[in-house]
C-alpha atoms as a PDB file:
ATOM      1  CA  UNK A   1     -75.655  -0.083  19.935  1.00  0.00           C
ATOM      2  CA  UNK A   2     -77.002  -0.410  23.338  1.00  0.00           C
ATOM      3  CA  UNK A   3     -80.501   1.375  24.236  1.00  0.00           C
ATOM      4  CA  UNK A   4     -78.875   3.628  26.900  1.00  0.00           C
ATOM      5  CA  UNK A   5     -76.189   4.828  23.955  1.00  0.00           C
ATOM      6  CA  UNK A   6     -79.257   4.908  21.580  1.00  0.00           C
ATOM      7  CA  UNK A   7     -80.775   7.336  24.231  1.00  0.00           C
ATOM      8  CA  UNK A   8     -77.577   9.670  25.011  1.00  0.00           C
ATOM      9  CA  UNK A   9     -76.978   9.964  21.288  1.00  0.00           C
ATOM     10  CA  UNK A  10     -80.623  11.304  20.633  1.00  0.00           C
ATOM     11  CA  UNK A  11     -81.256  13.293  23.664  1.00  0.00           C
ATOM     12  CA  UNK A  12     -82.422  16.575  22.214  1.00  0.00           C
ATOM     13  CA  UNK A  13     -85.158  14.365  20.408  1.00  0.00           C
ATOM     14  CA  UNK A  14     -86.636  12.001  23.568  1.00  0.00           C
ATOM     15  CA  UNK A  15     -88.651  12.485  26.371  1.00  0.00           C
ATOM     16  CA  UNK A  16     -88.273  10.173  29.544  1.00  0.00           C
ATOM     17  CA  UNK A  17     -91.693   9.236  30.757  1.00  0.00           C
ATOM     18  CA  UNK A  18     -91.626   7.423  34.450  1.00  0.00           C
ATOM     19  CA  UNK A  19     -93.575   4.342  33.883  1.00  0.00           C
ATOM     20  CA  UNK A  20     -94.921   3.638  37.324  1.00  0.00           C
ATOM     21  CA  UNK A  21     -96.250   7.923  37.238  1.00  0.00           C
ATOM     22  CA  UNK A  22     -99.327   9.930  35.352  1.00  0.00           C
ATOM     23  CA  UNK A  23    -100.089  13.389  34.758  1.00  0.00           C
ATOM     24  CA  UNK A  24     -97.189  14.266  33.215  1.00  0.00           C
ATOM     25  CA  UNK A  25     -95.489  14.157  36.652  1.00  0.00           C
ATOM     26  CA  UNK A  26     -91.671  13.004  36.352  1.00  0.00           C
ATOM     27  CA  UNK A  27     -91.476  13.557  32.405  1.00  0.00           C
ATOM     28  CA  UNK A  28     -88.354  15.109  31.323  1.00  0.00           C
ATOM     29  CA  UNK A  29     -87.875  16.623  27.536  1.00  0.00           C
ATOM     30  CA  UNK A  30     -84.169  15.648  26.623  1.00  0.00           C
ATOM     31  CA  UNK A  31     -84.236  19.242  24.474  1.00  0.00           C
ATOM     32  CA  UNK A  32     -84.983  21.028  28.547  1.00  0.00           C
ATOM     33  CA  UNK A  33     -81.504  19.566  29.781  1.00  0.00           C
ATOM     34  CA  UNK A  34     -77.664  18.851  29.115  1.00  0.00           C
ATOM     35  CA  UNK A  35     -75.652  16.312  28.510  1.00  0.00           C
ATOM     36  CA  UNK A  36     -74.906  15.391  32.095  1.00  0.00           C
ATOM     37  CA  UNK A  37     -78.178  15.830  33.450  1.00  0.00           C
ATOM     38  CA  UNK A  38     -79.754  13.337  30.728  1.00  0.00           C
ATOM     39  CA  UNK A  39     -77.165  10.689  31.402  1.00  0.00           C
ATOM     40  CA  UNK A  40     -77.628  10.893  35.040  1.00  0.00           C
ATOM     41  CA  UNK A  41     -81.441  10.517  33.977  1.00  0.00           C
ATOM     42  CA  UNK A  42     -80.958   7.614  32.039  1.00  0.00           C
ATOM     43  CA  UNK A  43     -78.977   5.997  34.676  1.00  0.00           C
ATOM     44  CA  UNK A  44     -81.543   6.508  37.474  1.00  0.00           C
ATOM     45  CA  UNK A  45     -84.171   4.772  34.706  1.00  0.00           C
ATOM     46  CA  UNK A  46     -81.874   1.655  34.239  1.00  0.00           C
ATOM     47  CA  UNK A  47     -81.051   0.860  37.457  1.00  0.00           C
ATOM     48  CA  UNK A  48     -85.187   1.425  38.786  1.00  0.00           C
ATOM     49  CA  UNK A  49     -85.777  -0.872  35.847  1.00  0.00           C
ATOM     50  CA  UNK A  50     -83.399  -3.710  37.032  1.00  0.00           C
ATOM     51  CA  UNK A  51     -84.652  -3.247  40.440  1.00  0.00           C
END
């Protein structure tokens, strides 16, 4: 299992936490959002990572 499956499959127990941000600015509680939203999330995350 990949870590972006890993992720979708346990979204209503993650948070997403914006490395390069502090303050709690950016943080997103998988539990506050759907299905789509969270992918499109995780998506965004990947590809900022890969850069």
């Amino acid at each position: 299992m990949d870590l972006l499956e890993y992720c979708r499959d346990r979204r209503e127990q993650l948070i997403l936490k914006p490395q390069n941000e502090f303050g709690g600015i950016g943080v997103v509680a998988g539990w506050e959002c759907d299905d789509r939203r969270w992918a499109e999330l995780l998506v965004a995350c990947h590809a900022a990572l890969a850069g």
